[in-house]
Structure formats: C-alpha cells, structure tokens
N, C-alpha and C. Protein backbone atom coordinates (compact mmCIF):
# COMPACT_ATOMS: atom_id res chain seq x y z
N UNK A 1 0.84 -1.18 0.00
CA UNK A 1 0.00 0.00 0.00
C UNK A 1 0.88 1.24 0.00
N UNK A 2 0.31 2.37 -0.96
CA UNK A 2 1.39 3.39 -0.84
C UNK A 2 1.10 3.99 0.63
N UNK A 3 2.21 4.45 0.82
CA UNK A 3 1.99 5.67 2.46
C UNK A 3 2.48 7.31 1.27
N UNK A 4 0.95 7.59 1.65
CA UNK A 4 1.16 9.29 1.36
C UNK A 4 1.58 10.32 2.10
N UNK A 5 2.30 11.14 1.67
CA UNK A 5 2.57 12.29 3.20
C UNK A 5 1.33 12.96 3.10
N UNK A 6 1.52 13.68 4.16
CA UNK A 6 0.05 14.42 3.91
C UNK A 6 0.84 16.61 3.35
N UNK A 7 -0.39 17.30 2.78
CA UNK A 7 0.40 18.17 2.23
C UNK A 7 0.03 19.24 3.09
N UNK A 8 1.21 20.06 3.32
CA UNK A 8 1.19 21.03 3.90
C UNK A 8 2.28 21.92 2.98
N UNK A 9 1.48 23.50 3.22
CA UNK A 9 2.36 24.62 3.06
C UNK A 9 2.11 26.13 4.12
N UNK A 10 2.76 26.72 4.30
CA UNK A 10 2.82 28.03 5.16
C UNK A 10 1.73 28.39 4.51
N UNK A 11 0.93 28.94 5.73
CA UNK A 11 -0.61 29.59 5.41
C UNK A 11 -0.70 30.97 4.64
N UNK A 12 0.95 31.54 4.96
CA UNK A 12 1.15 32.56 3.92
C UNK A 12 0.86 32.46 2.47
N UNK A 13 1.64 31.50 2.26
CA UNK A 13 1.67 31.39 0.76
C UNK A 13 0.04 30.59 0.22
N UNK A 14 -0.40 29.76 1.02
CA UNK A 14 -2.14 29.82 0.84
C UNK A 14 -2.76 30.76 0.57
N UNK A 15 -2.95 31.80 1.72
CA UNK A 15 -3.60 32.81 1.08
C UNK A 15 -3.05 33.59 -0.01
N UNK A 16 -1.63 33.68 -0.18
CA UNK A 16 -1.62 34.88 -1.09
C UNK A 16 -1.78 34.20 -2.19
N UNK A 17 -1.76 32.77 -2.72
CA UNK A 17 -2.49 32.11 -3.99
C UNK A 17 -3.96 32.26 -4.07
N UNK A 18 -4.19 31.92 -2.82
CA UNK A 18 -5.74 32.17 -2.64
C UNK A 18 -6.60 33.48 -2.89
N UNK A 19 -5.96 34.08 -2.24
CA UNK A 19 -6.51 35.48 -2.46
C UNK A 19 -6.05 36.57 -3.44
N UNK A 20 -4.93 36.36 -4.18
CA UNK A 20 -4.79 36.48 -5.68
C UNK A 20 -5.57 35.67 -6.70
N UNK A 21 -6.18 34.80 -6.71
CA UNK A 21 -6.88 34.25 -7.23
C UNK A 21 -8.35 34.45 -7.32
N UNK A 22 -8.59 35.30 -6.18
CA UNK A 22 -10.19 35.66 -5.77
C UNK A 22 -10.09 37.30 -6.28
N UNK A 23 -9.30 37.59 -6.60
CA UNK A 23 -9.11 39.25 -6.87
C UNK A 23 -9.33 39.25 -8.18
N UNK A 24 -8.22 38.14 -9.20
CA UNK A 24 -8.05 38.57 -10.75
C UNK A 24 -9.09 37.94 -10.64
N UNK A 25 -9.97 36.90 -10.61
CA UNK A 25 -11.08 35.79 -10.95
C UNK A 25 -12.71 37.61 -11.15
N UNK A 26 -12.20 37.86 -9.78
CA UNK A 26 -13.19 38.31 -9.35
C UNK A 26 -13.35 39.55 -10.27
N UNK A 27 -11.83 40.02 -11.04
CA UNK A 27 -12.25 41.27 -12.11
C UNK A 27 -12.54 40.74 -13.17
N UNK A 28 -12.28 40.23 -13.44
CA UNK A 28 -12.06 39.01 -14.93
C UNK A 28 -13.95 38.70 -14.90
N UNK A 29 -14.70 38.36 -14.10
CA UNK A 29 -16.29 38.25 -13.86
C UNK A 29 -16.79 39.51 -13.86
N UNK A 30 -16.93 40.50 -13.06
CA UNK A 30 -16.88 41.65 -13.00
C UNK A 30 -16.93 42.74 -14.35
N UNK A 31 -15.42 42.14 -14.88
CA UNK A 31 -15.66 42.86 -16.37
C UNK A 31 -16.58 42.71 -17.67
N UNK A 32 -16.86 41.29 -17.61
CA UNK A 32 -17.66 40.43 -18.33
C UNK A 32 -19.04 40.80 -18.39
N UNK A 33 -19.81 41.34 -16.72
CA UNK A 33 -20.87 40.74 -16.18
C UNK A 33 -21.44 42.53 -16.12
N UNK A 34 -20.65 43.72 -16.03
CA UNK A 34 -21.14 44.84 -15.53
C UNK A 34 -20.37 45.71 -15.20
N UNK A 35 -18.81 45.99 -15.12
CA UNK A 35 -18.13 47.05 -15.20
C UNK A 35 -17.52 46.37 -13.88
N UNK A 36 -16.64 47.29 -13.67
CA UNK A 36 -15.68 47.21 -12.59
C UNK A 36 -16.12 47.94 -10.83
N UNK A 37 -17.41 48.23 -11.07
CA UNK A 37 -18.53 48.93 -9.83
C UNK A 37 -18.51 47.22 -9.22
N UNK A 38 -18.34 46.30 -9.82
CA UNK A 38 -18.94 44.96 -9.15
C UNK A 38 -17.40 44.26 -8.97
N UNK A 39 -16.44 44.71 -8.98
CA UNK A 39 -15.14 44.07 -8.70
C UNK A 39 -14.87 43.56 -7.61
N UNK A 40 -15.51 44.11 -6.16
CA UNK A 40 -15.23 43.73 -4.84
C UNK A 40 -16.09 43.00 -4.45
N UNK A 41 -17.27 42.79 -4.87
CA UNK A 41 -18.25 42.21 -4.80
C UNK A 41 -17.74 40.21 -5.45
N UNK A 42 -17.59 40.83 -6.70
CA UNK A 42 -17.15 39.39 -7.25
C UNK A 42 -15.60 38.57 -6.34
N UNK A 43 -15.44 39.91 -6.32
CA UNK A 43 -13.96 39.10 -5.44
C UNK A 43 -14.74 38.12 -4.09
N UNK A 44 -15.38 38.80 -3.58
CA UNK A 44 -15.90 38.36 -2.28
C UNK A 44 -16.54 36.50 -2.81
N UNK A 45 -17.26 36.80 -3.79
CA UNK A 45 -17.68 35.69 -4.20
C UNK A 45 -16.95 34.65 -4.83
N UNK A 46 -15.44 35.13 -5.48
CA UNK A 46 -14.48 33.88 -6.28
C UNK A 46 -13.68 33.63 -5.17
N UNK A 47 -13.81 34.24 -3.59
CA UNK A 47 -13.41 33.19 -1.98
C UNK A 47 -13.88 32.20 -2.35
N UNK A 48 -14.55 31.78 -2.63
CA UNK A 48 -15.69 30.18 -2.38
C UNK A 48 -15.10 28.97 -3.10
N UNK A 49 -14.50 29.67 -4.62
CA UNK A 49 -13.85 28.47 -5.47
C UNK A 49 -12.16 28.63 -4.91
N UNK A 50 -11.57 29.83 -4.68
CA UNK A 50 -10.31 29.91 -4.89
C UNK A 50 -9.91 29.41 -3.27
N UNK A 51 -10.91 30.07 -1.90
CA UNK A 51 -10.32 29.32 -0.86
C UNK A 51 -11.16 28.18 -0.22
N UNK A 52 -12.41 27.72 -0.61
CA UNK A 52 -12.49 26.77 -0.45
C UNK A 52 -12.47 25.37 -1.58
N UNK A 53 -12.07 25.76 -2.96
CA UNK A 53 -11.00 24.70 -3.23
C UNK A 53 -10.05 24.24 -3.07
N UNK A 54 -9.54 25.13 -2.11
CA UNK A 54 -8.39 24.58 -1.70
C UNK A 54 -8.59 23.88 -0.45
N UNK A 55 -9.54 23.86 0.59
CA UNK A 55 -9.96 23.05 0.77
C UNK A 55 -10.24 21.44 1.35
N UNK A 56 -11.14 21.90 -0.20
CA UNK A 56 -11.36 20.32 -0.48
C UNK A 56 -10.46 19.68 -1.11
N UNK A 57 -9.35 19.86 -1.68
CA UNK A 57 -8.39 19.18 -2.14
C UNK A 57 -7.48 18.88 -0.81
N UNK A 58 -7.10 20.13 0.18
CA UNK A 58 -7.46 19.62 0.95
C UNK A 58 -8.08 17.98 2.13
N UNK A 59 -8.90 18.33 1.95
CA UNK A 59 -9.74 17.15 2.02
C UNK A 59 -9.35 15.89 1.44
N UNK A 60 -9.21 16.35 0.07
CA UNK A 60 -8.84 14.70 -0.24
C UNK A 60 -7.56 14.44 0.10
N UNK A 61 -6.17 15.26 -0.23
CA UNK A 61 -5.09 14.75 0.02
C UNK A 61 -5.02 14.62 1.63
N UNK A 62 -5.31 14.96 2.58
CA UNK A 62 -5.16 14.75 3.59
C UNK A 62 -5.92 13.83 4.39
N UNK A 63 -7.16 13.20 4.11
CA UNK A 63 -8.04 12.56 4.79
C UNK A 63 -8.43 11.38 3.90
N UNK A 64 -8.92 11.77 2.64
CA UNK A 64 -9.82 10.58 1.90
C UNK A 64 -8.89 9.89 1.22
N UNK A 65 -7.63 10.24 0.83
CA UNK A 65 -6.37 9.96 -0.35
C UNK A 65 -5.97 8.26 0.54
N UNK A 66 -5.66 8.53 1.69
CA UNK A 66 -4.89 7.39 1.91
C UNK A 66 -5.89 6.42 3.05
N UNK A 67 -7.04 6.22 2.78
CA UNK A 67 -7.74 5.81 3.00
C UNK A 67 -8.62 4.60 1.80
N UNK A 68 -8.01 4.89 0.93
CA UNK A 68 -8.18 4.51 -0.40
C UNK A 68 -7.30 3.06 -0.69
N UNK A 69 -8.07 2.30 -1.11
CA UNK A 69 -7.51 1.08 -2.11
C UNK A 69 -6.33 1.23 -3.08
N UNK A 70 -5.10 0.78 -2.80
CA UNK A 70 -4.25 1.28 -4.31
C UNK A 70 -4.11 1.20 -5.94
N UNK A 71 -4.17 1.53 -6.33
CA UNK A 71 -4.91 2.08 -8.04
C UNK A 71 -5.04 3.06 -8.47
N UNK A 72 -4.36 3.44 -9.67
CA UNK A 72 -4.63 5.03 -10.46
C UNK A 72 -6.47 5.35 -10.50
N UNK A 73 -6.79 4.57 -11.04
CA UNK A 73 -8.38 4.16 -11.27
C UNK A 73 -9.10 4.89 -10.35
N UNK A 74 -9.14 3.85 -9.11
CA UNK A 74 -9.79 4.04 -7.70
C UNK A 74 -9.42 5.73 -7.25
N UNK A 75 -8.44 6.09 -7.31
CA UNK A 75 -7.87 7.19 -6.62
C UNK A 75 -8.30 8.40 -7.32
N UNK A 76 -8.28 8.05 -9.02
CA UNK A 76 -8.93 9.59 -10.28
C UNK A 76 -9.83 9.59 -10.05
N UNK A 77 -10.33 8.13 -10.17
CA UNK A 77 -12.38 8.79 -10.32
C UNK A 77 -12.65 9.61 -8.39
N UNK A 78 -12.11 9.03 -7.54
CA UNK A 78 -12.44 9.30 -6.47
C UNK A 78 -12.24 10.79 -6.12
N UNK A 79 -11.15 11.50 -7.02
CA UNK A 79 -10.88 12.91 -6.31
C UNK A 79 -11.70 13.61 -7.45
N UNK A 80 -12.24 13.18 -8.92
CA UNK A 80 -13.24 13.60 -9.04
C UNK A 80 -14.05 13.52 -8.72
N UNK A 81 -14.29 12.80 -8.20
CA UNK A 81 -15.98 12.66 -7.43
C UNK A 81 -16.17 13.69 -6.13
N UNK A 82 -15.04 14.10 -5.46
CA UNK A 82 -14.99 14.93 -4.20
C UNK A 82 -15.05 16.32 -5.23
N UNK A 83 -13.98 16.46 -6.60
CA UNK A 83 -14.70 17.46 -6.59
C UNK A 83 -16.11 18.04 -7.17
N UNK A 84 -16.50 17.13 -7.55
CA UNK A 84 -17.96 17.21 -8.37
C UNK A 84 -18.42 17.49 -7.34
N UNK A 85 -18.56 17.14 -6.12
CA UNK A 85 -19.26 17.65 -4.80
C UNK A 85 -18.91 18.60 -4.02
N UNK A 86 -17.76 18.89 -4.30
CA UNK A 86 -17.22 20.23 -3.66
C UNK A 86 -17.74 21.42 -4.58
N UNK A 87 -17.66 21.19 -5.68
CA UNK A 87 -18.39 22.41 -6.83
C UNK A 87 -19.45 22.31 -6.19
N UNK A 88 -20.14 21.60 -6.22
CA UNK A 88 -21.83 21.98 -5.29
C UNK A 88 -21.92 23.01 -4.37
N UNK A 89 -21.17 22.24 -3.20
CA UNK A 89 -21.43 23.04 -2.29
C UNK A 89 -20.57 24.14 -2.29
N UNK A 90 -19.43 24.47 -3.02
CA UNK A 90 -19.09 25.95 -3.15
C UNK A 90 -20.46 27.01 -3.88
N UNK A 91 -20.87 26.04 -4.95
CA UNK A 91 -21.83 26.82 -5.51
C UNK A 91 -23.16 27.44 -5.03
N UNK A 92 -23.28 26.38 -3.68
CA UNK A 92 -24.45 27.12 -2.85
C UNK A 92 -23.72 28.63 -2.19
N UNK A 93 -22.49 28.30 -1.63
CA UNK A 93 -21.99 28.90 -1.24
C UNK A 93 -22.02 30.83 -1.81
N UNK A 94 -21.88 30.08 -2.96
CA UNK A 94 -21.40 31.96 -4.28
C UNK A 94 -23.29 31.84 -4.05
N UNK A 95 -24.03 31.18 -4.53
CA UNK A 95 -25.46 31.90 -4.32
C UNK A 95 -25.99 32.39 -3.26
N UNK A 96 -25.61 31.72 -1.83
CA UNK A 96 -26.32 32.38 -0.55
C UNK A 96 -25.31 33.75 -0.75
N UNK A 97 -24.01 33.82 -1.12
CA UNK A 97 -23.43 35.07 -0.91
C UNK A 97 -24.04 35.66 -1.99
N UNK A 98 -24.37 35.54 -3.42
CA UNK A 98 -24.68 36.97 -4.30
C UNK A 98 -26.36 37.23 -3.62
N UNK A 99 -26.78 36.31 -2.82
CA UNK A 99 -28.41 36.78 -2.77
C UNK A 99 -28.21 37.64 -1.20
N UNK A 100 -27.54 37.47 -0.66
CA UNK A 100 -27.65 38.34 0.78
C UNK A 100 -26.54 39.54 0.18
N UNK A 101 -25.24 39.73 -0.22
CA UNK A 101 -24.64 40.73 -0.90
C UNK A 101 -25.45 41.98 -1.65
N UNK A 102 -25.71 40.93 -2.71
CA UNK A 102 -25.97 41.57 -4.13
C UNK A 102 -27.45 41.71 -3.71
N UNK A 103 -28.41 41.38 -3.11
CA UNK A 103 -29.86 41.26 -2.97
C UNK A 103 -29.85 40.86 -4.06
N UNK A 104 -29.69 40.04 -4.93
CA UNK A 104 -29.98 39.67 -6.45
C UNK A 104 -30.75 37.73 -6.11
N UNK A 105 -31.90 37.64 -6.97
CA UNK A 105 -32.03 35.87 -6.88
C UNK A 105 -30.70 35.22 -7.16
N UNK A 106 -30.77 34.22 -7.13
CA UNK A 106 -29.11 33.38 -7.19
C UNK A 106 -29.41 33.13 -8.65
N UNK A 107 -27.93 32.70 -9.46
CA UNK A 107 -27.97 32.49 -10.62
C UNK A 107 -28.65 31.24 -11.40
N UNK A 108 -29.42 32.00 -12.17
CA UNK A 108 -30.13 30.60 -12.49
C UNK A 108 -29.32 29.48 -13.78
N UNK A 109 -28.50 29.57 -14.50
CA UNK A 109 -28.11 28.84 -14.76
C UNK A 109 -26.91 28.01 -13.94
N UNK A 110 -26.70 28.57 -12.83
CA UNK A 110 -25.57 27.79 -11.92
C UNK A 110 -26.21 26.40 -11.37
N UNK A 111 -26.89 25.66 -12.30
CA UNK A 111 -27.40 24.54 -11.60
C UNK A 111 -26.17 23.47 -10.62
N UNK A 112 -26.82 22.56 -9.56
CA UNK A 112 -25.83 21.61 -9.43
C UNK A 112 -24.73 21.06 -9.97
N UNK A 113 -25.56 20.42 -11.31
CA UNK A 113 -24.56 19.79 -12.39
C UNK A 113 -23.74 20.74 -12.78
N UNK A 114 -23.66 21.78 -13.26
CA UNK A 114 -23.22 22.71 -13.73
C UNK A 114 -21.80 23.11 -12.77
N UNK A 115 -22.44 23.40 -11.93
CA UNK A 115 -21.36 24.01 -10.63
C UNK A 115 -20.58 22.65 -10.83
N UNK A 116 -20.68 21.48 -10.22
CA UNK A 116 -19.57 20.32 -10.30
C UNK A 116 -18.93 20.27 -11.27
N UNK A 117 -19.68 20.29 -12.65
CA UNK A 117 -18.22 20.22 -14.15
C UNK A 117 -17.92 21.45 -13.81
N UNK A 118 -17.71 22.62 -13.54
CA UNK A 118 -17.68 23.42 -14.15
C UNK A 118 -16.20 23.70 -13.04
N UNK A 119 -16.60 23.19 -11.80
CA UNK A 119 -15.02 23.20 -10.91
C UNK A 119 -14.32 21.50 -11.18
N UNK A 120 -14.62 20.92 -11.44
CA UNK A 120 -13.87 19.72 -12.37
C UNK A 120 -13.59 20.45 -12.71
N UNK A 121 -13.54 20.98 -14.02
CA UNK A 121 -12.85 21.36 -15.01
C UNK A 121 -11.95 22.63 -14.62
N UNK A 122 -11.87 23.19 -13.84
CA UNK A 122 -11.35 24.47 -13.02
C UNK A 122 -10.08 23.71 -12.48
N UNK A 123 -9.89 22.47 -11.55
CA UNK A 123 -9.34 22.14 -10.81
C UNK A 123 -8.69 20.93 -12.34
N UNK A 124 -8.99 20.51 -13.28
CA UNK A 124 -7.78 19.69 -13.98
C UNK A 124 -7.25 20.72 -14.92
N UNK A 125 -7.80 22.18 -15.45
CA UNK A 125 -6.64 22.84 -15.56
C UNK A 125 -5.94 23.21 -14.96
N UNK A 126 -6.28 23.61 -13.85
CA UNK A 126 -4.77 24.12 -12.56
C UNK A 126 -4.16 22.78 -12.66
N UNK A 127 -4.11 21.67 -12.33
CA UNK A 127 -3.71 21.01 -12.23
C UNK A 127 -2.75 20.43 -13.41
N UNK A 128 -2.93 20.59 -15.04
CA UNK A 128 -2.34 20.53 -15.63
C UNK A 128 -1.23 21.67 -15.54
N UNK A 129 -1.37 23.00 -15.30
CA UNK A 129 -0.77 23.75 -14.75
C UNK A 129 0.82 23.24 -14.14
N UNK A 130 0.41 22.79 -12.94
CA UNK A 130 1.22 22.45 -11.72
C UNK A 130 1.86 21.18 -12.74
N UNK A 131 1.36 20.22 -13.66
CA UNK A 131 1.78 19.12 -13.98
C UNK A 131 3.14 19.62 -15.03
N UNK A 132 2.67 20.45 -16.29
CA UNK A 132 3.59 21.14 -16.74
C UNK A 132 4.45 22.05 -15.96
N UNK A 133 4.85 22.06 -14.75
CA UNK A 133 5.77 22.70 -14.20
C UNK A 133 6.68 21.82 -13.44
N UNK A 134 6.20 20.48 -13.53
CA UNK A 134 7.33 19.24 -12.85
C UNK A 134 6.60 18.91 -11.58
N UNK A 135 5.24 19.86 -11.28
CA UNK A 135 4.90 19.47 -9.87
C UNK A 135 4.20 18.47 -9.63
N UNK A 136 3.75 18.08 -8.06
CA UNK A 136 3.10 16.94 -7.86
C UNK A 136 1.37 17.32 -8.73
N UNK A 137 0.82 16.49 -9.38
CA UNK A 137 -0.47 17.05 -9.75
C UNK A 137 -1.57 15.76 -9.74
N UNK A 138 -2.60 15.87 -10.33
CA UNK A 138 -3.70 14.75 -10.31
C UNK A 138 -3.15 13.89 -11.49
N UNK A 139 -2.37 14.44 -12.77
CA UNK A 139 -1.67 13.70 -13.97
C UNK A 139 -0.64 13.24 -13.82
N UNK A 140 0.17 13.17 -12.48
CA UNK A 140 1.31 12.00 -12.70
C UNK A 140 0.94 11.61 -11.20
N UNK A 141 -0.10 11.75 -10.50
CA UNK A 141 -0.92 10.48 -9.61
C UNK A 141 0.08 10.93 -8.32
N UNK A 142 1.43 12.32 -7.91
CA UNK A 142 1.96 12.43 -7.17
C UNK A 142 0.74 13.55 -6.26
N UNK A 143 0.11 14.13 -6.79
CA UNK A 143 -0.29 15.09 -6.11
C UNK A 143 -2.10 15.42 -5.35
C-alpha cells in the first residue's frame, strides 16, 4: 500500500495564492458581467472556489487519499468525485453570498450539475498547470 505524506504549506503562501486568485477571478467576472462597480463584490464571491478549493483538495489529500484502495483508477475517479461535490457546495456557497450581498435571486443557470463540471474542469486545468511545471499534480498520480 502506498503511504502518502500528507500536504502542507505556510498559510502565507495559501492565502496569497488564494486570495490572488479571488481578486483577478473576481475582475475578470466583473468585467464580463457589468463594469468594474462589481469588482469587490465578485472578489468576495471567487473566496468560495479559490479558498475553499483549496480546501477540499485539501480534504482529499489529507483525509480521503490514503484511505483509499491502491490504483490510479480508484484514486482519479475518487478525487473527481470529491470534486464534483465540492463544486456543489461551493456553488451554494457563491449563491447564498450573491443573494444576501448583491440582494440579487441566485444564478439561475448555476445549476448543481453545472457548478460540479464546471469546478472539475477548473481544478484539472490548474492542475495541468502544476503538472507542466514538474509538480506533484492529479496527472502523474503524485499530487
């Protein structure tokens, strides 16, 4: 059975990925959606993917990862599956915040399904990211 370490980094450098990530995310939406009047607003709301994806990855590398059967198989589909469910519940997350924030109804195309591919797919490009840079990632099964 493999023995995984578990991952840790200085909470510094967490947030300042984290919260650089919730800033450009949050103008980058912002610009798209209504001018730059909604920049702090969106920032407030890309917290949800940028620090609580981190998280749930989180989550898996530290708790669910080595708890696991050994197999590439068992281990991919499984940290997709955490995040297909972590997109969920971030996504309730960005709606209870734009409807108490923004007083706005929550977004109606942000369905369930939607929110889960939509951070899948968020989390295997970063991850190709980190993979093209030599790092541990979900594509060479180190990370």
């Amino acid at each position: 059975m493999t023995e995984w370490e578990s991952f840790r980094e200085p909470l510094r450098v967490t947030l300042i990925r984290t919260l650089s990530i919730a800033l450009v995310a949050g103008g980058i939406v912002a610009l798209s959606t209504g001018g730059l009047a909604r920049w702090p607003l969106m920032s407030i709301v890309m917290l949800w993917p940028s620090v609580g994806g981190h998280w749930i990855d989180l989550l898996f590398l530290n708790g669910l990862r080595r708890r696991l059967p050994p197999g590439a198989g068992i281990y991919r589909m499984t940290r997709v599956a955490v995040w297909f469910a972590g997109g969920i519940v971030l996504a309730a997350g960005v709606q209870l915040t734009i409807r108490v924030l923004a007083q706005r109804p929550p977004l109606a195309w942000l369905t369930w399904a939607v929110a889960g591919a939509v951070f899948v797919g968020v989390e295997l490009v970063a991850h190709a990211g980190l993979h093209l840079r030599g790092r541990p990632s979900f594509y060479n099964g180190l990370g």
